[in-house]
N, C-alpha and C. Protein backbone atom coordinates (compact mmCIF):
# COMPACT_ATOMS: atom_id res chain seq x y z
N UNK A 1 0.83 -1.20 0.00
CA UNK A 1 0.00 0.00 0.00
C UNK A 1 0.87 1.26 0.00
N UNK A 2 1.82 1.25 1.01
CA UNK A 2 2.82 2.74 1.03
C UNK A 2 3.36 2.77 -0.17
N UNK A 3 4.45 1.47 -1.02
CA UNK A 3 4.79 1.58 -1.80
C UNK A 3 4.11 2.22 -3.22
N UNK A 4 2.46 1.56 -3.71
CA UNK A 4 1.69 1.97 -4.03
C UNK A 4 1.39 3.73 -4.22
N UNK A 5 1.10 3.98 -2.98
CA UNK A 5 0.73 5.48 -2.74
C UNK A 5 2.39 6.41 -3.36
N UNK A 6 3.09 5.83 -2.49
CA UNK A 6 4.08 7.14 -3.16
C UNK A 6 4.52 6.43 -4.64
N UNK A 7 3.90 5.74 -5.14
CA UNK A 7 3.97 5.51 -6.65
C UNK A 7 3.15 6.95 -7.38
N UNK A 8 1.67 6.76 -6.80
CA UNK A 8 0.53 7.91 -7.04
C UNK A 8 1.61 9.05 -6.89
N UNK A 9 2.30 8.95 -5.79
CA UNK A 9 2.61 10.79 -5.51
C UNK A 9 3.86 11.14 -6.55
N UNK A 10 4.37 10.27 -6.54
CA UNK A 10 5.77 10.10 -7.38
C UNK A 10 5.07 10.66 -9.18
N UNK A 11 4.13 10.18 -9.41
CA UNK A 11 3.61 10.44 -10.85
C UNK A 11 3.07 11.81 -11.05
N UNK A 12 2.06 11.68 -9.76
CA UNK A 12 1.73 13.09 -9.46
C UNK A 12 2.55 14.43 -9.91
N UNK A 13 3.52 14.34 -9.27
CA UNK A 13 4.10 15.50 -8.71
C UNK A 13 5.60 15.35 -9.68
N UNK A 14 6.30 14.48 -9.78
CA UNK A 14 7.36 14.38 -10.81
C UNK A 14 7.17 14.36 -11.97
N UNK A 15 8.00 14.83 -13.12
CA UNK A 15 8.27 14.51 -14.36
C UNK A 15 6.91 15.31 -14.60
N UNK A 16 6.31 16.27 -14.33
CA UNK A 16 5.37 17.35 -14.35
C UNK A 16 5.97 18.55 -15.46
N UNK A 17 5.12 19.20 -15.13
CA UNK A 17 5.38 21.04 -15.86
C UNK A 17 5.91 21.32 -14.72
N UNK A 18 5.55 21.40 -13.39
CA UNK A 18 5.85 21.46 -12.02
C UNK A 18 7.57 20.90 -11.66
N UNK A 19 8.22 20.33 -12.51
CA UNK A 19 9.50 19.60 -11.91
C UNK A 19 10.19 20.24 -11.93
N UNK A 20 9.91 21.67 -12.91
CA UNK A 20 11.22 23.12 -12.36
C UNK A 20 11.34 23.35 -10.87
N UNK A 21 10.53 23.13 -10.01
CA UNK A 21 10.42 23.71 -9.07
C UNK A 21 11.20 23.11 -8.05
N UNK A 22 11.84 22.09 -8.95
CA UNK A 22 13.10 21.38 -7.44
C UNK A 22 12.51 20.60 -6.05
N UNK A 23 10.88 19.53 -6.63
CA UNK A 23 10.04 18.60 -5.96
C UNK A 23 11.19 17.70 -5.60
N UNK A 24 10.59 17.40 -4.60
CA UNK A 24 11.38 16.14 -3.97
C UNK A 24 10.00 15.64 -3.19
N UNK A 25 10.07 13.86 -3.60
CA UNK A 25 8.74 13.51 -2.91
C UNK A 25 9.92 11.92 -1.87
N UNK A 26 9.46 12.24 -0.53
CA UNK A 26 10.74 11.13 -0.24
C UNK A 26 9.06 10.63 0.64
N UNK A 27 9.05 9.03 0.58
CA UNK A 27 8.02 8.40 1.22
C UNK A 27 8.26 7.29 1.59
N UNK A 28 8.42 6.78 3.04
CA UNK A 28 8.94 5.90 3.23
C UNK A 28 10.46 5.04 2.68
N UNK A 29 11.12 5.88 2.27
CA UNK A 29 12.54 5.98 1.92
C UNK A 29 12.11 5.81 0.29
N UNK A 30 11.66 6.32 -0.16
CA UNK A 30 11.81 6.28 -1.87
C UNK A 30 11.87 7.52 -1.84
N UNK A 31 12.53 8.14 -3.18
CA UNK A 31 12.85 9.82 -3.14
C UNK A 31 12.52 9.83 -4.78
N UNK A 32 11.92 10.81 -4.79
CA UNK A 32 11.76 10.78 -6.84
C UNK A 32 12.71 12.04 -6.72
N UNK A 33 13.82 12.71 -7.53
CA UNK A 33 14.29 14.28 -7.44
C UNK A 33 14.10 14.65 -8.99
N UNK A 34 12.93 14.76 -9.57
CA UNK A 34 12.54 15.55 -10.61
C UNK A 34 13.09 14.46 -12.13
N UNK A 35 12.67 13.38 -11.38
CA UNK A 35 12.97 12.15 -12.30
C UNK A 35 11.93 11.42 -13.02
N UNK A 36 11.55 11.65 -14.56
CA UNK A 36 9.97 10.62 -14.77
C UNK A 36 10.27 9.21 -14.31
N UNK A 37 11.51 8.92 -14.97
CA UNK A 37 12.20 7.17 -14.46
C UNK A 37 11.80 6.74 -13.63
N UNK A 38 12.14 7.73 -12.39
CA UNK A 38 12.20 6.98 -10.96
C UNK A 38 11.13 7.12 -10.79
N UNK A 39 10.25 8.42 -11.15
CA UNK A 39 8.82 8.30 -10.37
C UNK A 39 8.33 6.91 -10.86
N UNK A 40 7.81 6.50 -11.73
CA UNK A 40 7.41 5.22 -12.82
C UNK A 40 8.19 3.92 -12.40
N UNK A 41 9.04 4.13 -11.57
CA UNK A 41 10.27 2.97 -11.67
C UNK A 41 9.29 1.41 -10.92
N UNK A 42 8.91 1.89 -9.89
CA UNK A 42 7.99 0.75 -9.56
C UNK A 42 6.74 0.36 -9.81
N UNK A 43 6.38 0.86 -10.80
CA UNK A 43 5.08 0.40 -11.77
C UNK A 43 5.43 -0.58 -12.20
N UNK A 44 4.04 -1.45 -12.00
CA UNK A 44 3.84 -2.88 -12.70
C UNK A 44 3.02 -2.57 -13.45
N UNK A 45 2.57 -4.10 -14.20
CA UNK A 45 1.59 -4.38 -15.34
C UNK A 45 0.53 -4.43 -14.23
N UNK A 46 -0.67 -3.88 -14.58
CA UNK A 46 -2.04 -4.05 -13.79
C UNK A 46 -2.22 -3.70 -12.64
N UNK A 47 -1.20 -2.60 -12.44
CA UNK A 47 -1.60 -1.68 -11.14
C UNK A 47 -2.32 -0.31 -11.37
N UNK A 48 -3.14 0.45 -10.77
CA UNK A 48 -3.83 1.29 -10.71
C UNK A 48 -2.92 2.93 -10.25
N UNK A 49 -3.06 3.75 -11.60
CA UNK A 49 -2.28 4.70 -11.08
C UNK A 49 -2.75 5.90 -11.11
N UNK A 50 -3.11 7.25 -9.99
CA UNK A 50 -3.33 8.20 -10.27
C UNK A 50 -2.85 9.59 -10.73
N UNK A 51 -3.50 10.03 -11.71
CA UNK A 51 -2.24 11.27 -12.45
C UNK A 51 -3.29 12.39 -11.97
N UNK A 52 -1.78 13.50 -11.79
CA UNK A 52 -2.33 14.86 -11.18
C UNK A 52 -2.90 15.60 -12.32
N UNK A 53 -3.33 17.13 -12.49
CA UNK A 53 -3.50 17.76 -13.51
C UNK A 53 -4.62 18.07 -13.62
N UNK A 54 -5.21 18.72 -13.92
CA UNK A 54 -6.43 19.52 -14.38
C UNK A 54 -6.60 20.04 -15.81
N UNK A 55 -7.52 18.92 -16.87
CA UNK A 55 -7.36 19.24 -18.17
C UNK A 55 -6.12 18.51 -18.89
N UNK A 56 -5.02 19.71 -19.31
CA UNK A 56 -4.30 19.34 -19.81
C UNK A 56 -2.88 20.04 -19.10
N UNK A 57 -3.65 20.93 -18.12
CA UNK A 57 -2.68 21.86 -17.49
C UNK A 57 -1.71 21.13 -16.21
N UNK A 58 -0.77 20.99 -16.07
CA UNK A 58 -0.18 20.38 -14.94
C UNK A 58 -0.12 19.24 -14.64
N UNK A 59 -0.39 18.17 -15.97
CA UNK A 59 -0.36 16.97 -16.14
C UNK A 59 1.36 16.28 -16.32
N UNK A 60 1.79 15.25 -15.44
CA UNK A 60 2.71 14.56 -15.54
C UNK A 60 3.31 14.09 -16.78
N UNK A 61 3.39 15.01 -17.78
CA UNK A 61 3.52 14.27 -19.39
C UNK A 61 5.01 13.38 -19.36
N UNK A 62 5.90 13.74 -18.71
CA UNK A 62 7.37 13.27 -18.51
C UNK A 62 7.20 11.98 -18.30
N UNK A 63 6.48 11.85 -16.91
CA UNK A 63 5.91 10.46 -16.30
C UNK A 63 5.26 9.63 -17.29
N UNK A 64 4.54 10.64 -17.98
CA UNK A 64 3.13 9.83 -18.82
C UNK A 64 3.95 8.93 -20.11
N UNK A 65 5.33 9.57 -20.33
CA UNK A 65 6.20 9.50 -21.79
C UNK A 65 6.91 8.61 -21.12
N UNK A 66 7.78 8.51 -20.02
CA UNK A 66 8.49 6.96 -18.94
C UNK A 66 7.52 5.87 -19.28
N UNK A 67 6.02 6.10 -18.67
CA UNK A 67 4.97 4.74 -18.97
C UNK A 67 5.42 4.22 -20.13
N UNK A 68 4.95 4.99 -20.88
CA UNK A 68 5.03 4.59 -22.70
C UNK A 68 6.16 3.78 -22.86
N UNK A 69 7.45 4.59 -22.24
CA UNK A 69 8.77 4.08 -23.23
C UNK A 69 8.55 2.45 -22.13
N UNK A 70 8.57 2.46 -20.91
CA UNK A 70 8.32 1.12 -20.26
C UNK A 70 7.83 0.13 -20.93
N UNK A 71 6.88 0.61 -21.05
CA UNK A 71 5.85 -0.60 -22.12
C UNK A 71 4.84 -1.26 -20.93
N UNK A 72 4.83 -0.85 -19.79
CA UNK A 72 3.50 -1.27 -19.15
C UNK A 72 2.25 -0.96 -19.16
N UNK A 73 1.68 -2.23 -18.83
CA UNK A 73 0.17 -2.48 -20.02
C UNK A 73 -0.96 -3.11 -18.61
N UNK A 74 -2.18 -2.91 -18.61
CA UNK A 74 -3.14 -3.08 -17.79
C UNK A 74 -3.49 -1.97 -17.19
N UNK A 75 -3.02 -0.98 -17.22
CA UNK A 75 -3.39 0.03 -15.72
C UNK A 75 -4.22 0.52 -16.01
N UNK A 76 -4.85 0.70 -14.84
CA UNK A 76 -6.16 1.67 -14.22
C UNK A 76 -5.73 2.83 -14.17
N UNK A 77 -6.18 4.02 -14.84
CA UNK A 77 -6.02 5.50 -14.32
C UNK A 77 -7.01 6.35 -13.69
N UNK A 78 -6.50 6.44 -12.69
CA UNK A 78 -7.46 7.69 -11.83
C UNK A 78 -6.93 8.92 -12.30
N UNK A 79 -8.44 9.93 -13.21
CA UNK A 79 -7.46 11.41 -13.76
C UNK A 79 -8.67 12.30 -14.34
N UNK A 80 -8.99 13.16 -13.57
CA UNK A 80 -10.30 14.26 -14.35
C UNK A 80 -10.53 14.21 -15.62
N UNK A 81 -9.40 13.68 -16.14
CA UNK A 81 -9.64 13.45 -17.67
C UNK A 81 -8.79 12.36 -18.51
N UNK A 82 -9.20 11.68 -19.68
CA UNK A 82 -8.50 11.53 -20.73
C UNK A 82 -7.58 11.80 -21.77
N UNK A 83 -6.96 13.41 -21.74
CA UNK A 83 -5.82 13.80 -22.39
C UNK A 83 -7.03 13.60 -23.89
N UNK A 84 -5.84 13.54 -24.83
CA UNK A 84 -6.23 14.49 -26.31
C UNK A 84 -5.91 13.70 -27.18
N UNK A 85 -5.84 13.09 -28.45
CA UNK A 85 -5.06 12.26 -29.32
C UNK A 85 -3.58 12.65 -29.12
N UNK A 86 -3.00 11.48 -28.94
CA UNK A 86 -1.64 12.08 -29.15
C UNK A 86 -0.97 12.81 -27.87
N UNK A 87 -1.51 13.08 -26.85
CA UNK A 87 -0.72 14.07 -26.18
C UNK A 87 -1.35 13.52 -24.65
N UNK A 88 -0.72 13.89 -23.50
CA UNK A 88 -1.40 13.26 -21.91
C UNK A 88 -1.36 11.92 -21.86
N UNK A 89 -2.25 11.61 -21.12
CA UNK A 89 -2.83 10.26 -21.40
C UNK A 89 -3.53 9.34 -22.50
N UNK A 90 -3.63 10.41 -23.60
CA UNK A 90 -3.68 10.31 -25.22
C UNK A 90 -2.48 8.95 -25.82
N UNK A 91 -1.38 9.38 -25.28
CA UNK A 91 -0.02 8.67 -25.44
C UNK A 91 -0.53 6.96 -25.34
N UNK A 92 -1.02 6.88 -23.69
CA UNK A 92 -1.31 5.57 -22.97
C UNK A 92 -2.37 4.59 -24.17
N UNK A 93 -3.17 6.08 -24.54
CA UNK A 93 -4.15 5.18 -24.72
C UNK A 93 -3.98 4.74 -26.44
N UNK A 94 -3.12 5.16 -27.13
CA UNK A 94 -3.02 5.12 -28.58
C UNK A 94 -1.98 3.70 -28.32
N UNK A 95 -1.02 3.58 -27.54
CA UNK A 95 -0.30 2.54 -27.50
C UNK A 95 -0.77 1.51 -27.10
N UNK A 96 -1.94 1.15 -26.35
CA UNK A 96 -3.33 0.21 -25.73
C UNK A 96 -2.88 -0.01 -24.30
N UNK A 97 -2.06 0.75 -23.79
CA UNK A 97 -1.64 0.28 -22.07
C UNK A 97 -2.85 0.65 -20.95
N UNK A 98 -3.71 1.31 -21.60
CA UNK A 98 -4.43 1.30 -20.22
C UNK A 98 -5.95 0.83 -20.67
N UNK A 99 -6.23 -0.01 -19.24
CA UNK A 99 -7.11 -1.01 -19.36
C UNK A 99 -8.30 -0.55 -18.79
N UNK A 100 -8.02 0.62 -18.09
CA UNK A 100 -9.69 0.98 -17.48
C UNK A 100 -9.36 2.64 -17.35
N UNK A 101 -10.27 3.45 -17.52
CA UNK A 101 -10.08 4.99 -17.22
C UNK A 101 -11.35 5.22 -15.95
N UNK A 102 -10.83 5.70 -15.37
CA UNK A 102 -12.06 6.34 -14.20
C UNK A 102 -11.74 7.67 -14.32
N UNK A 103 -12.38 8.34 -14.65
CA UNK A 103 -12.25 10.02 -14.87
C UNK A 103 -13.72 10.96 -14.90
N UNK A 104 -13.57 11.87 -14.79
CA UNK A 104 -14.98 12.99 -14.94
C UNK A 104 -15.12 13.86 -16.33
N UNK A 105 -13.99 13.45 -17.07
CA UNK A 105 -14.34 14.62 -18.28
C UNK A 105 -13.18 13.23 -19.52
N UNK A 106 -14.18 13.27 -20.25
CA UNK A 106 -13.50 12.24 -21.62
C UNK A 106 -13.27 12.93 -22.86
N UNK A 107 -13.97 13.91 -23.08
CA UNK A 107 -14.96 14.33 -24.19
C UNK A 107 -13.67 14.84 -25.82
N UNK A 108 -13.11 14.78 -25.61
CA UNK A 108 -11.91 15.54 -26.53
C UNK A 108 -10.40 14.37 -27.10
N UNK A 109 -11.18 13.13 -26.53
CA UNK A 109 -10.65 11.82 -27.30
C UNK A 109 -10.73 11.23 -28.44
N UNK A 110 -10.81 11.39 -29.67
CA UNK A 110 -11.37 10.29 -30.56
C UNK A 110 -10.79 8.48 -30.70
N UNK A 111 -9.79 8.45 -30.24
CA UNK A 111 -9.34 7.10 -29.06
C UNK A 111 -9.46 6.81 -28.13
N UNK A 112 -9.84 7.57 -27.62
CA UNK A 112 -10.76 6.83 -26.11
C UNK A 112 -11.91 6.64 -26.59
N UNK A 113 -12.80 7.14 -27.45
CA UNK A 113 -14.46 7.44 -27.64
C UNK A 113 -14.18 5.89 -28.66
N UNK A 114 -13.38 5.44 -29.78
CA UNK A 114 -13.31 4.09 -30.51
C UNK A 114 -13.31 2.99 -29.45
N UNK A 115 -11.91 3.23 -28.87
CA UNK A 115 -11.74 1.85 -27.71
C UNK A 115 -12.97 1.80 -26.52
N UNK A 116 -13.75 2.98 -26.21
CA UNK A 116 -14.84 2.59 -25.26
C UNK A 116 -15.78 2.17 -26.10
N UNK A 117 -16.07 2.39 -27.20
CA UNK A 117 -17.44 1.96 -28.28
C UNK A 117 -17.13 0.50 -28.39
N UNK A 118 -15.98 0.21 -28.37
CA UNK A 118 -15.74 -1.24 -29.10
C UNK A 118 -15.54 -2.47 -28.21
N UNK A 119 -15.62 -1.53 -26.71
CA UNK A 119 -15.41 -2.56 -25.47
C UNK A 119 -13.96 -3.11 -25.55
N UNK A 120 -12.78 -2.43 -25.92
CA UNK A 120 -11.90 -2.48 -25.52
C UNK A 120 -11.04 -1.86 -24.30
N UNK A 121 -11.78 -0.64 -24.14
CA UNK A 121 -11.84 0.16 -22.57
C UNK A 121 -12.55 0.24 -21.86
N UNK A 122 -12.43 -0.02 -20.47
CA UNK A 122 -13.36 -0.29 -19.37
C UNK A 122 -13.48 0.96 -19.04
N UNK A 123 -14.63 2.16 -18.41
CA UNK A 123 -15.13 3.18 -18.25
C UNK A 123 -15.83 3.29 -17.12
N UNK A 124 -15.16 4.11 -16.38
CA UNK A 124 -15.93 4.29 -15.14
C UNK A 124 -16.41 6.02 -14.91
N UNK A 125 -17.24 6.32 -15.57
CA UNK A 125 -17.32 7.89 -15.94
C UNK A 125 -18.37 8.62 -14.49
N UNK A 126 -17.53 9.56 -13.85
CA UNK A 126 -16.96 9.71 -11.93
C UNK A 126 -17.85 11.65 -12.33
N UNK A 127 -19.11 12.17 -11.82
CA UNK A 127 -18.53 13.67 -11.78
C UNK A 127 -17.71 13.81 -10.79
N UNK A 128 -17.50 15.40 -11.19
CA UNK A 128 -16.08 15.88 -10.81
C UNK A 128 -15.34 15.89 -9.27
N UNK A 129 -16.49 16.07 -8.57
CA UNK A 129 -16.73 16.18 -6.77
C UNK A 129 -16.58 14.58 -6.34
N UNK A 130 -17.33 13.89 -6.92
CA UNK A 130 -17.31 12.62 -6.25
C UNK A 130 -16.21 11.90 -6.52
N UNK A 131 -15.04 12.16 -7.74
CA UNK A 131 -14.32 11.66 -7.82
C UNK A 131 -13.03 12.17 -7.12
N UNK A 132 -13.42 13.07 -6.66
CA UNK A 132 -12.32 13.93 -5.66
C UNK A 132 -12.52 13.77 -4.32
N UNK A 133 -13.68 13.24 -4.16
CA UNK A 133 -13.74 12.78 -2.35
C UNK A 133 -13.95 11.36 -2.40
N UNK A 134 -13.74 10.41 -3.95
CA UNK A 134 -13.14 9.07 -3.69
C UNK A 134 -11.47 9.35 -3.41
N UNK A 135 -10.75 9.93 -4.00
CA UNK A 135 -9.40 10.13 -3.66
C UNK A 135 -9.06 10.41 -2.86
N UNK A 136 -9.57 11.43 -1.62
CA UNK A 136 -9.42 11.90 -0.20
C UNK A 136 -9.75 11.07 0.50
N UNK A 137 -11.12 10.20 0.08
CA UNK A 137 -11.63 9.02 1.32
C UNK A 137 -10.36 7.80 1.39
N UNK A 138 -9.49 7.69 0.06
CA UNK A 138 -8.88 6.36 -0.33
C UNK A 138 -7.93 6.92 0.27
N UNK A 139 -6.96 8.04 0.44
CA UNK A 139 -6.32 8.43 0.93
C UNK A 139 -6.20 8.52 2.35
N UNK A 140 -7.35 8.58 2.69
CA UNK A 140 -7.57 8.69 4.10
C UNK A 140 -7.95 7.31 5.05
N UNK A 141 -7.91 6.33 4.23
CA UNK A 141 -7.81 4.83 4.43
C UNK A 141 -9.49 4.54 4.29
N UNK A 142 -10.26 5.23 4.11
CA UNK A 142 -12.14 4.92 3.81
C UNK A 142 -12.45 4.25 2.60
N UNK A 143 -12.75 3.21 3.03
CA UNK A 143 -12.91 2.38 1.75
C UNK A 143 -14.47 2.21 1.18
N UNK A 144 -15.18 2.63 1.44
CA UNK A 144 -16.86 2.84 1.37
C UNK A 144 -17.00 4.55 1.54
N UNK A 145 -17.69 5.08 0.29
CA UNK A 145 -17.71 6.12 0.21
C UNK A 145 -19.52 5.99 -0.43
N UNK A 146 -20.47 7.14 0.16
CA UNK A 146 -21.92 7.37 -0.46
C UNK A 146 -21.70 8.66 -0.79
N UNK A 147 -22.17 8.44 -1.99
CA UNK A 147 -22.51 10.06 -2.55
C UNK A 147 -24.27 10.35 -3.15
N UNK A 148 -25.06 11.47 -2.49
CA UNK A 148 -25.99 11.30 -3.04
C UNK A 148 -26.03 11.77 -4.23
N UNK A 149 -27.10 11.08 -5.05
CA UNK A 149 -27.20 11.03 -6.17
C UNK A 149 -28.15 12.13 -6.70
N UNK A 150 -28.07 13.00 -6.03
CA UNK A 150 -28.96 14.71 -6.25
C UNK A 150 -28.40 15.37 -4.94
N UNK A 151 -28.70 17.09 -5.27
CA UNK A 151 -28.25 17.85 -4.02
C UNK A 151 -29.14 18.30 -2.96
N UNK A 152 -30.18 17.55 -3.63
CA UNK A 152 -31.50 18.12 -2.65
C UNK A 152 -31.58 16.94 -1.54
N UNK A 153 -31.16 15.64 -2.00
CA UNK A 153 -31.56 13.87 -1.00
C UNK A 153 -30.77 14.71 0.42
């Protein structure tokens, strides 16, 4: 699980637009220092990984371009969005490495929108709030999360 998590933070936060800024993520003795490599280094096939970013802005592309050159295949992404042809998580998904997207905004894919039509991508389509207080609850060790399903219940 620790290892796991500072995998998330390691992707997060390294090999970013953000890695000018001289990040250092040290977690339980792993240290990423503005490295996509290392952040990525302990990714497996069929582990679940979450990327930071909003849109297209402040997205881990360094990290996202390490995945690629790796060649690991199965993962789950937790990420507000799907990236663009070609570019973000665009990359993941043109090369076929990722096996499920859970996100709140898809809409600007024409490879994600083929591989979900054709049931080659698993889709877990999250709005924007609830998928942000699954990440705080998971973070926070809560493994059962209710969200009502209107703002009035």
């Amino acid at each position: 699980m620790i290892k796991q998590f500072a995998l998330w933070i390691g992707v997060l936060l390294c090999g970013s637009t953000y890695a000018q800024y001289d990040i250092t993520v040290k977690i339980d003795g792993l240290t990423c220092d503005d490295d996509a490599d290392a952040a990525v280094e302990g990714l497996e096939n069929d582990m679940t990984v979450m990327f930071g970013g909003f849109g297209l802005c402040g997205i881990p592309e360094n990290a996202i371009l390490a995945i690629r050159d790796r060649g690991t295949t199965g993962i789950t992404c937790i990420s507000n969005n799907a990236g663009v042809d070609g570019f973000g998580l665009g990359t993941l998904l043109n090369t076929r490495q990722i096996k499920k997207m859970i996100a709140s905004y898809v809409g600007e894919n024409d490879e994600f929108e083929r591989q979900m039509l054709s049931g080659e991508l698993e889709v877990d389509l999250v709005p924007q709030g609830t998928l942000a207080e699954r990440c705080r609850a998971a973070g926070a060790g809560i493994c059962l999360l209710y969200t009502s399903p209107s703002p009035r219940d």
